[in-house]
Each structure stands twice: as C-alpha cells, then as structure tokens.
N, C-alpha and C. Protein backbone atom coordinates (compact mmCIF):
# COMPACT_ATOMS: atom_id res chain seq x y z
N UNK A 1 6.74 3.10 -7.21
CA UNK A 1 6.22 2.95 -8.55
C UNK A 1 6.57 4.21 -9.33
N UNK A 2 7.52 3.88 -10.45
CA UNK A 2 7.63 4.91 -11.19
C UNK A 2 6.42 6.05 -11.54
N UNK A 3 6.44 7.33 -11.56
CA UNK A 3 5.03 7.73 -12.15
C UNK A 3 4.80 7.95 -13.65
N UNK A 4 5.84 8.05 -14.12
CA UNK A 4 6.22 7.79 -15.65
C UNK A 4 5.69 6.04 -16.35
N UNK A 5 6.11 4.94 -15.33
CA UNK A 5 5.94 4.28 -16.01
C UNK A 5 4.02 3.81 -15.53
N UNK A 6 3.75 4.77 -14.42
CA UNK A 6 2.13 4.36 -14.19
C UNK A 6 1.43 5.18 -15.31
N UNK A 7 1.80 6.27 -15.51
CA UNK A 7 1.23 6.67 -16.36
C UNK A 7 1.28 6.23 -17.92
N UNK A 8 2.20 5.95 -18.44
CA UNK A 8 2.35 5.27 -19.51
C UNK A 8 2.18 3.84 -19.50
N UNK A 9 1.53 3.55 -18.99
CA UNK A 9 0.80 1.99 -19.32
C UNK A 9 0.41 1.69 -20.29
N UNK A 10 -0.60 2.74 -21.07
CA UNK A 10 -1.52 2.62 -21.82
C UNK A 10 -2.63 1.60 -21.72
N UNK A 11 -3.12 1.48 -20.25
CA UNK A 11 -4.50 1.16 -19.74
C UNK A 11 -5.32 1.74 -19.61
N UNK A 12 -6.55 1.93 -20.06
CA UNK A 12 -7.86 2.63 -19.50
C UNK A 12 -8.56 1.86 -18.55
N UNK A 13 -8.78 2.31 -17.27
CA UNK A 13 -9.18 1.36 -16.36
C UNK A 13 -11.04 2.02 -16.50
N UNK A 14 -11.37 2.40 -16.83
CA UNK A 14 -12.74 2.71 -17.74
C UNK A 14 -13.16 1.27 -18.02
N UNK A 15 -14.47 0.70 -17.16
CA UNK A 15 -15.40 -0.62 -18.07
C UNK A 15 -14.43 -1.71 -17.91
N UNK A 16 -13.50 -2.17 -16.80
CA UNK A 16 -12.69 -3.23 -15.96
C UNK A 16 -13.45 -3.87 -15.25
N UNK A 17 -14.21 -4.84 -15.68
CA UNK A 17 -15.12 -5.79 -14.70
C UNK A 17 -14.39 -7.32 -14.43
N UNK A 18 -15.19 -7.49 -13.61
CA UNK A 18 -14.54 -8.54 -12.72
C UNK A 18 -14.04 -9.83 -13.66
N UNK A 19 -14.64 -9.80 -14.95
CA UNK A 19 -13.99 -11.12 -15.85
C UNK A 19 -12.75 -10.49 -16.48
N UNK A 20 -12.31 -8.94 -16.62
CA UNK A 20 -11.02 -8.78 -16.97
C UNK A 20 -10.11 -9.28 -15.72
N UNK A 21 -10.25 -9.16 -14.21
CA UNK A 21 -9.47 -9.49 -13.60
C UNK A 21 -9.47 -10.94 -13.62
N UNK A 22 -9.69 -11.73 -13.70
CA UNK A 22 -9.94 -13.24 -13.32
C UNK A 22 -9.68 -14.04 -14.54
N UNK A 23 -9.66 -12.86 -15.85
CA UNK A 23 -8.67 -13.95 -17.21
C UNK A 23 -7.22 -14.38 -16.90
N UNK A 24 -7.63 -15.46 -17.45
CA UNK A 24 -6.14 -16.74 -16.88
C UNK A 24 -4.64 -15.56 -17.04
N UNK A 25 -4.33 -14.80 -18.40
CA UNK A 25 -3.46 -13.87 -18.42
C UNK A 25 -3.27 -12.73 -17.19
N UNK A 26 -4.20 -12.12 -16.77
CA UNK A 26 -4.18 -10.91 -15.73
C UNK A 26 -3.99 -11.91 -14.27
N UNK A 27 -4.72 -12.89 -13.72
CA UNK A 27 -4.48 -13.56 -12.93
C UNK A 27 -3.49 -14.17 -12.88
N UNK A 28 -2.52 -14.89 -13.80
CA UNK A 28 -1.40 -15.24 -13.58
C UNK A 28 -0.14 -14.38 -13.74
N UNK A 29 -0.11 -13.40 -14.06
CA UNK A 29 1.06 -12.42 -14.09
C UNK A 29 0.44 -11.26 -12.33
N UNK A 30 -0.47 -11.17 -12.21
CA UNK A 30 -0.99 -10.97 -10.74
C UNK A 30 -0.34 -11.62 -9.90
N UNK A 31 -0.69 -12.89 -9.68
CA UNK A 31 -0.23 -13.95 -8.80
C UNK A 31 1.16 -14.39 -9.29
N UNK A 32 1.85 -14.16 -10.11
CA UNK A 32 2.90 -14.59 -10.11
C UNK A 32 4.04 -13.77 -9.34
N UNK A 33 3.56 -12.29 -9.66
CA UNK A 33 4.50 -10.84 -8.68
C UNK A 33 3.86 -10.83 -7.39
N UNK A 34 2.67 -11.47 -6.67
CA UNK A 34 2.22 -11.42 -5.79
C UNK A 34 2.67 -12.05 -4.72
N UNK A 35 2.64 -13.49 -5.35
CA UNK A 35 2.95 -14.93 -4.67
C UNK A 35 4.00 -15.48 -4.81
N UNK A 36 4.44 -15.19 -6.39
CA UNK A 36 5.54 -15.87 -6.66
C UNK A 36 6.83 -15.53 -6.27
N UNK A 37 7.32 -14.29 -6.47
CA UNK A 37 8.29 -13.55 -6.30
C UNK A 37 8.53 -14.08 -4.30
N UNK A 38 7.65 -13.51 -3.67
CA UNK A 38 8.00 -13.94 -2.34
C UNK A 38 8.12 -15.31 -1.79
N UNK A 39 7.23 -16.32 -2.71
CA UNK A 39 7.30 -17.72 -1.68
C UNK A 39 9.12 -18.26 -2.73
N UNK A 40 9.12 -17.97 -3.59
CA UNK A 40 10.59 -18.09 -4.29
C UNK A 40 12.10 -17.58 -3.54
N UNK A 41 11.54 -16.12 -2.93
CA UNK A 41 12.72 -15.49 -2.34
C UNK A 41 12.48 -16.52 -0.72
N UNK A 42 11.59 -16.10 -0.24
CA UNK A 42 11.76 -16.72 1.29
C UNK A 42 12.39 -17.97 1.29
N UNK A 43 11.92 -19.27 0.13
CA UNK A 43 12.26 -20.58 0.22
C UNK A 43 13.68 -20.24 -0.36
N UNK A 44 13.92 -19.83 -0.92
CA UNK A 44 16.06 -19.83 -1.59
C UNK A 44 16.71 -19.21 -0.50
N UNK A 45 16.32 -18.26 0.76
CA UNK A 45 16.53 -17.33 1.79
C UNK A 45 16.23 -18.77 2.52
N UNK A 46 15.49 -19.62 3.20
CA UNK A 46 15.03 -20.64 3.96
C UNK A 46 16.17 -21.89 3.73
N UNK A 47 16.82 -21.94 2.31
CA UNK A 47 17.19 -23.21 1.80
C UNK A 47 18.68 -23.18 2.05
N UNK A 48 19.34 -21.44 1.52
CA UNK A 48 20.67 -21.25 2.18
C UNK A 48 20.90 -21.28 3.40
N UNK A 49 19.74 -20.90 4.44
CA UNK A 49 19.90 -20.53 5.65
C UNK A 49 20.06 -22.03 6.19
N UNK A 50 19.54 -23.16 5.63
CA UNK A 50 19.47 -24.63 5.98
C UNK A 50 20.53 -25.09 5.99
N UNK A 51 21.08 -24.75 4.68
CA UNK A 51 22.55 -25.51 4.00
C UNK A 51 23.50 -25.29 4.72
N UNK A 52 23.77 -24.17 5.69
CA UNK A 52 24.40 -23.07 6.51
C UNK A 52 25.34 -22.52 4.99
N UNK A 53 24.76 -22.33 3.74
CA UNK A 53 25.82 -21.61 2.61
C UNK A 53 25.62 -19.95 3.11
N UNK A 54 24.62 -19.79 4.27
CA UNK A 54 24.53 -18.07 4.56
C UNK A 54 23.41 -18.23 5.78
N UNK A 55 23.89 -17.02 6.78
CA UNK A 55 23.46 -16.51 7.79
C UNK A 55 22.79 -15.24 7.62
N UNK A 56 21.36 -15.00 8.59
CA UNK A 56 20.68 -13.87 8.48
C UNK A 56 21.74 -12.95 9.24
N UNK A 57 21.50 -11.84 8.39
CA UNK A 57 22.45 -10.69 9.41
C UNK A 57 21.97 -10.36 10.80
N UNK A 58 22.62 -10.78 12.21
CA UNK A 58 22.23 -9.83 12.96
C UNK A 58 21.09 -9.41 13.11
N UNK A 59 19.86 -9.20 13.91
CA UNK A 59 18.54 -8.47 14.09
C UNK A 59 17.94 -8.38 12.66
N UNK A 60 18.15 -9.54 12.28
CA UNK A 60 16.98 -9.56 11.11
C UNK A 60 16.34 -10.95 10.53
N UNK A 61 14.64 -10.50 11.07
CA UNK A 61 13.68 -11.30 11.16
C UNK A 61 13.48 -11.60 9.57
N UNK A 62 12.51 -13.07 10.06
CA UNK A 62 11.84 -13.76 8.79
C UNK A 62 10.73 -12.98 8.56
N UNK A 63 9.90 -12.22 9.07
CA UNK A 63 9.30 -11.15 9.30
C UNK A 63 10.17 -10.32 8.20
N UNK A 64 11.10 -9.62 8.31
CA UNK A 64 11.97 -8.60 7.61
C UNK A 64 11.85 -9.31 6.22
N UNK A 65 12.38 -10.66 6.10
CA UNK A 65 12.91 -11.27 5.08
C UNK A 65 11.56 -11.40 3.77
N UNK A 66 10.29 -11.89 4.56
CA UNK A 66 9.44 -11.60 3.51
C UNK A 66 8.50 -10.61 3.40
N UNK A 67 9.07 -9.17 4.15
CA UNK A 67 8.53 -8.02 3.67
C UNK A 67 9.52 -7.59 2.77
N UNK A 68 10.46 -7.75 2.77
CA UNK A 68 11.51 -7.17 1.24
C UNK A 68 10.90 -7.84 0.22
N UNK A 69 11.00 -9.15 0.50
CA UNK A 69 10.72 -10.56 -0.53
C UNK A 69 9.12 -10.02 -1.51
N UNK A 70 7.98 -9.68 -0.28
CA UNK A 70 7.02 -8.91 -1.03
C UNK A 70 7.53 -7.83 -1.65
N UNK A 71 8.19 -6.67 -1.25
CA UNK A 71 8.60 -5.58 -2.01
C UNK A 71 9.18 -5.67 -3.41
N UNK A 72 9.89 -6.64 -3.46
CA UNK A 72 10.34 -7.50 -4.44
C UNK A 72 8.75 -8.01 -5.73
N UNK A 73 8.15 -7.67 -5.63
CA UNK A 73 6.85 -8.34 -6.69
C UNK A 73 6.40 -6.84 -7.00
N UNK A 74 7.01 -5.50 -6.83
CA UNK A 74 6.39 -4.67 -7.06
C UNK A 74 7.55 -4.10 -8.59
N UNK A 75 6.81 -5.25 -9.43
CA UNK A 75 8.21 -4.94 -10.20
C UNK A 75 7.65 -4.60 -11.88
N UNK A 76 7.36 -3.07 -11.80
CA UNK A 76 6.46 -2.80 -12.36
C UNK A 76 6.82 -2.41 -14.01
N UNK A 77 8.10 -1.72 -14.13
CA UNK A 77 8.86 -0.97 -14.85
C UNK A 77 9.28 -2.38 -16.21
N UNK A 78 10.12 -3.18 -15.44
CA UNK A 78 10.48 -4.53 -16.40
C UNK A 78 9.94 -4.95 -16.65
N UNK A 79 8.90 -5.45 -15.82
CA UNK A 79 7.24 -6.06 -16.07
C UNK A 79 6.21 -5.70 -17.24
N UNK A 80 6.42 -4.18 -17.41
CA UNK A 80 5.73 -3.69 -18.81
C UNK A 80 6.77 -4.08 -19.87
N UNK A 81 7.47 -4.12 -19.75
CA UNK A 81 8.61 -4.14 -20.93
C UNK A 81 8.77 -6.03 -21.39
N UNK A 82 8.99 -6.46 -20.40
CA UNK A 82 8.61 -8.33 -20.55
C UNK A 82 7.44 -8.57 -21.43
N UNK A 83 6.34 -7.70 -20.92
CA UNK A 83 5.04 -8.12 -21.46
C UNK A 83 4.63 -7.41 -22.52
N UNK A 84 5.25 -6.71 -22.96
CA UNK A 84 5.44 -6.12 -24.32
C UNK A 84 5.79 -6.79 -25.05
N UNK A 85 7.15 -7.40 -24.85
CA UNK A 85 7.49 -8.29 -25.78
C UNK A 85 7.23 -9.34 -26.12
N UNK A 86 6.22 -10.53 -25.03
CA UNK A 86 6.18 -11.66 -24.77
C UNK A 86 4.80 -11.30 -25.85
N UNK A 87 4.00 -10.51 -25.78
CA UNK A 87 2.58 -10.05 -26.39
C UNK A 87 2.26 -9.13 -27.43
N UNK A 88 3.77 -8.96 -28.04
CA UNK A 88 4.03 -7.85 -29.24
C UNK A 88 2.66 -8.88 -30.13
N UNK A 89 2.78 -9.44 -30.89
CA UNK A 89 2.13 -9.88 -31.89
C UNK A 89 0.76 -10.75 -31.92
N UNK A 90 0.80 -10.85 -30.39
CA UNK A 90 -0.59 -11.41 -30.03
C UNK A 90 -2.09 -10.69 -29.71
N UNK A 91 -2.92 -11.00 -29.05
CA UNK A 91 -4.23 -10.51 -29.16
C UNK A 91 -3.76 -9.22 -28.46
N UNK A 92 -5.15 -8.09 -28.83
CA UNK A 92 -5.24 -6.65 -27.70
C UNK A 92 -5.82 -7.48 -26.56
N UNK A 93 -6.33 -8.53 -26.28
CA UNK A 93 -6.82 -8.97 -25.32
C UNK A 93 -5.83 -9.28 -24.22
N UNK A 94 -5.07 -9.93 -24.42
CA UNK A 94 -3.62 -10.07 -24.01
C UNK A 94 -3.21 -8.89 -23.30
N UNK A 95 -3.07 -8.10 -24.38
CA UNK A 95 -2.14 -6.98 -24.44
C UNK A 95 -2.90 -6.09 -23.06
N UNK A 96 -3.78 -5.98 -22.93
CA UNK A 96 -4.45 -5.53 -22.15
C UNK A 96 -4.72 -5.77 -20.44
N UNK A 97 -5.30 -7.40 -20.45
CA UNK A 97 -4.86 -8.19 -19.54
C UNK A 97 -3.17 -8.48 -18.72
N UNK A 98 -1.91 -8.03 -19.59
CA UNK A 98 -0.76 -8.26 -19.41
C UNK A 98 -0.87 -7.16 -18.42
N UNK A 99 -1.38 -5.80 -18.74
CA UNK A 99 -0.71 -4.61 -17.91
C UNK A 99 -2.07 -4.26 -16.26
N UNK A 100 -3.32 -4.93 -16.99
CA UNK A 100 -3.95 -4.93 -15.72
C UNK A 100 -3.59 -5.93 -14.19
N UNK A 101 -2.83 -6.78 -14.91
CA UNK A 101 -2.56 -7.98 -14.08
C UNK A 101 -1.24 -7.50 -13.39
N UNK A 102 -0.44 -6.53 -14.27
CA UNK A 102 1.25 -6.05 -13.38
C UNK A 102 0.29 -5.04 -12.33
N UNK A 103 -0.48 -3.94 -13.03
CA UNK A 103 -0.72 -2.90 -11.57
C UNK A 103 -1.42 -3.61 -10.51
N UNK A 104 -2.45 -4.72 -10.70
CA UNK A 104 -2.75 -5.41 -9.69
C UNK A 104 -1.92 -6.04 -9.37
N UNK A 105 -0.75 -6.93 -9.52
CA UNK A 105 0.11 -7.67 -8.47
C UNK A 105 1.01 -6.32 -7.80
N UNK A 106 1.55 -5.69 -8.37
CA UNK A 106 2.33 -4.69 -8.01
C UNK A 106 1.70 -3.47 -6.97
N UNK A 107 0.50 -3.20 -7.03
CA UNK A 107 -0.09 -2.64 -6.46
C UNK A 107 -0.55 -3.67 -4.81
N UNK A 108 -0.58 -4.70 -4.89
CA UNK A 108 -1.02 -6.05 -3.94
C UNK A 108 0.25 -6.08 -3.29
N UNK A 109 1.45 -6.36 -4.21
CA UNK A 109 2.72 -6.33 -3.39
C UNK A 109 3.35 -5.48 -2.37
N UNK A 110 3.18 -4.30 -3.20
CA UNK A 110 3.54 -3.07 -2.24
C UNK A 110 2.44 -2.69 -1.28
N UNK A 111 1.12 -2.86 -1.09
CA UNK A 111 0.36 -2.73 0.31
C UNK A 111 0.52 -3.89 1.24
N UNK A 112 1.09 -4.95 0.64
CA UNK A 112 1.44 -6.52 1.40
C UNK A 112 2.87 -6.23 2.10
N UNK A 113 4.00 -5.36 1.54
CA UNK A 113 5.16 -5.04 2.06
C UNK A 113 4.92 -4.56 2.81
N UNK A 114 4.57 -3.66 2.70
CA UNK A 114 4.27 -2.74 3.95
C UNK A 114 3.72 -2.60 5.35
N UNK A 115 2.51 -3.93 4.92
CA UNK A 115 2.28 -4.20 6.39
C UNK A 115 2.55 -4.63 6.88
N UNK A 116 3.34 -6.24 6.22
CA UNK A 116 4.35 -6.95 6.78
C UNK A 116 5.27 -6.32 7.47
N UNK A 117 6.28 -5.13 6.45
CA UNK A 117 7.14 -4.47 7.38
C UNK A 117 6.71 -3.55 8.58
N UNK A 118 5.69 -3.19 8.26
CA UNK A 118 5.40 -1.96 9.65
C UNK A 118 5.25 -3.33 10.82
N UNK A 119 4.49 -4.47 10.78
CA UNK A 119 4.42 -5.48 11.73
C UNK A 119 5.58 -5.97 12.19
N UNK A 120 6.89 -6.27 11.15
CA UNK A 120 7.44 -6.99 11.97
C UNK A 120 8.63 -5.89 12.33
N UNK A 121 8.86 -4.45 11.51
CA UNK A 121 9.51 -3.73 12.54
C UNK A 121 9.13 -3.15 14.01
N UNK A 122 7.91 -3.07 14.11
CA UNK A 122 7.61 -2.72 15.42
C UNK A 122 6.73 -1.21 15.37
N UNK A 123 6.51 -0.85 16.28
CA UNK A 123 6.29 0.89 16.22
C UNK A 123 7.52 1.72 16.43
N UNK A 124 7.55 2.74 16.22
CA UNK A 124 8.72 3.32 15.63
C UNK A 124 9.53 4.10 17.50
N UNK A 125 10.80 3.58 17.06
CA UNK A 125 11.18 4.29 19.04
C UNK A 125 11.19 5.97 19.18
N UNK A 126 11.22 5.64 20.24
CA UNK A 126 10.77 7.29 20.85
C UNK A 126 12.38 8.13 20.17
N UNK A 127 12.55 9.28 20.22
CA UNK A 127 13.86 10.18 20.49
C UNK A 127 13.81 10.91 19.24
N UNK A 128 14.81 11.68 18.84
CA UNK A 128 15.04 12.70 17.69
C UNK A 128 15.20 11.85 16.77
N UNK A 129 13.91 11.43 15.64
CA UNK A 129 14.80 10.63 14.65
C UNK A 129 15.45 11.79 13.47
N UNK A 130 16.63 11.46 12.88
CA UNK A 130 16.77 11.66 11.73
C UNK A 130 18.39 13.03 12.02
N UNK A 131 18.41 13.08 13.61
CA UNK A 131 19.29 13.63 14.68
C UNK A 131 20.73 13.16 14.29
N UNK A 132 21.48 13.93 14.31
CA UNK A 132 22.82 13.46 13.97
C UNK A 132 24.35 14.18 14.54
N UNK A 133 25.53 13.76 14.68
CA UNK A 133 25.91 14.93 15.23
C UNK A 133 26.88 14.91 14.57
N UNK A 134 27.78 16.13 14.39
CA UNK A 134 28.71 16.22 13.37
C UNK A 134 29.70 16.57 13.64
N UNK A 135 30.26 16.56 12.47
CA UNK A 135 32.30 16.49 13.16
C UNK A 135 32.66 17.48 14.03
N UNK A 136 31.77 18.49 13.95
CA UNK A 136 32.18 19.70 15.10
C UNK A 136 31.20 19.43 16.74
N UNK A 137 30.52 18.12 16.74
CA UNK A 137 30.21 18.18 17.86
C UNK A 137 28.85 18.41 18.41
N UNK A 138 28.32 19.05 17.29
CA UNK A 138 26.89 20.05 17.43
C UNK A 138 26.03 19.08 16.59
N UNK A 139 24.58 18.90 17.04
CA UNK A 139 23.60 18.09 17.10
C UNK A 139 23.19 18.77 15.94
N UNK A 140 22.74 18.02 14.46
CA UNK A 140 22.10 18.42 13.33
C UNK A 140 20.74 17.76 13.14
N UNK A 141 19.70 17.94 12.78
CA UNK A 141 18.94 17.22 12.68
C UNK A 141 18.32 17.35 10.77
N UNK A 142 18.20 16.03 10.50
CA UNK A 142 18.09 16.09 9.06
C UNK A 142 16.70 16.63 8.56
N UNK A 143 16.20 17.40 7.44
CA UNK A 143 14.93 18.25 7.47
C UNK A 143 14.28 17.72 5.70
C-alpha cells in the first residue's frame, strides 16, 4: 500500500460506525476488491486451464493461484482515482463511503493474501537464505 496514497485519502476514520461500513456504496466496492477480483481471476485461471488455452507453470498450486488472485484486490491507488471520478459530482456521502469501502477491501485483501500464501507455500526451508555465489566462486550472502 502506497503510504502516499494511504495518507492522502482524505478519510477521517474519527465517528466510523458500523452503518458507515454496511452502506450499499462501502460494502460493494469492499466486496467487490475482496471477492470479486479473486473469484474472477481463479475462474478465467480455472477456465483456460480447462480449455487446455494454458498450463499452470511447474510447482504452482491453486493455493498459489488464489493468493496472488487475493493480492490482486489490494488495489488501492486506481481505486481512489476510479472513485473520484465515478463520485466527482455526487453526494459527500458517497464520496466518503467510496474510500472507506477501498481501505476495507484492500486492507481484507492483503491480510487474506497472505495467509493464503504463507499456507500454501509452506514454512520456509532450512539453509542460508538470500546466499549466493559469484562469478569468482566465493559465497555472498545478500544483507
């Protein structure tokens, strides 16, 4: 998440009660980067993989496929800028609801990626990570 664009929201999350989250506007731009973005990518990822028009690469799970697919709803930056425009001339109510509803899906997405991915990569293997060795032979390790 950009910190430029978290900070420039122009939200006060000051006096956010539970009927700002649950207006039809904040709930559906929520659930749309939440839910939508991933059950969209997995099923077009599910539909090529059917058609045989494309193969998963090599060691990579459906597990993998819809922890990107969530990472994918954390789409925070365009998302203010869409809803700027879509809500230039309409209510502050709107206007308001538009940007509480991106940090909640976006914020939902990216703790949903993550656990997905830490689950379906595994725990992390033993040895020097980040170890490398270089054209002269000698073991570098990245810092």
């Amino acid at each position: 998440l950009p910190v430029f664009a978290f900070v420039n929201a122009g939200l006060a999350l000051g006096g956010i009660g539970l009927e700002d989250v649950l207006h039809p506007v904040t709930f559906g731009i929520a659930a749309g980067l939440f839910l939508g973005k991933p059950i969209g990518i997995v099923l077009f990822v599910g539909l090529g993989v059917l058609l045989k028009v494309v193969t998963l690469p090599r060691g990579v799970t459906w597990g993998q496929i819809l922890g990107v697919a969530w990472a994918c709803g954390i789409g925070f930056t365009m998302s203010l800028f869409i809803a700027g425009l879509a809500f230039e001339h309409g209510s502050g109510a709107y206007f308001a609801g538009d940007r509480l509803g991106i940090l909640i899906g976006s914020g939902a997405s990216a703790v949903a990626a993550w656990l997905v991915l830490r689950w379906s990569l595994g725990p992390p293997r033993g040895g020097n990570h980040g170890a490398g060795t270089g054209a002269d032979g000698r073991e570098s390790e990245l810092r």
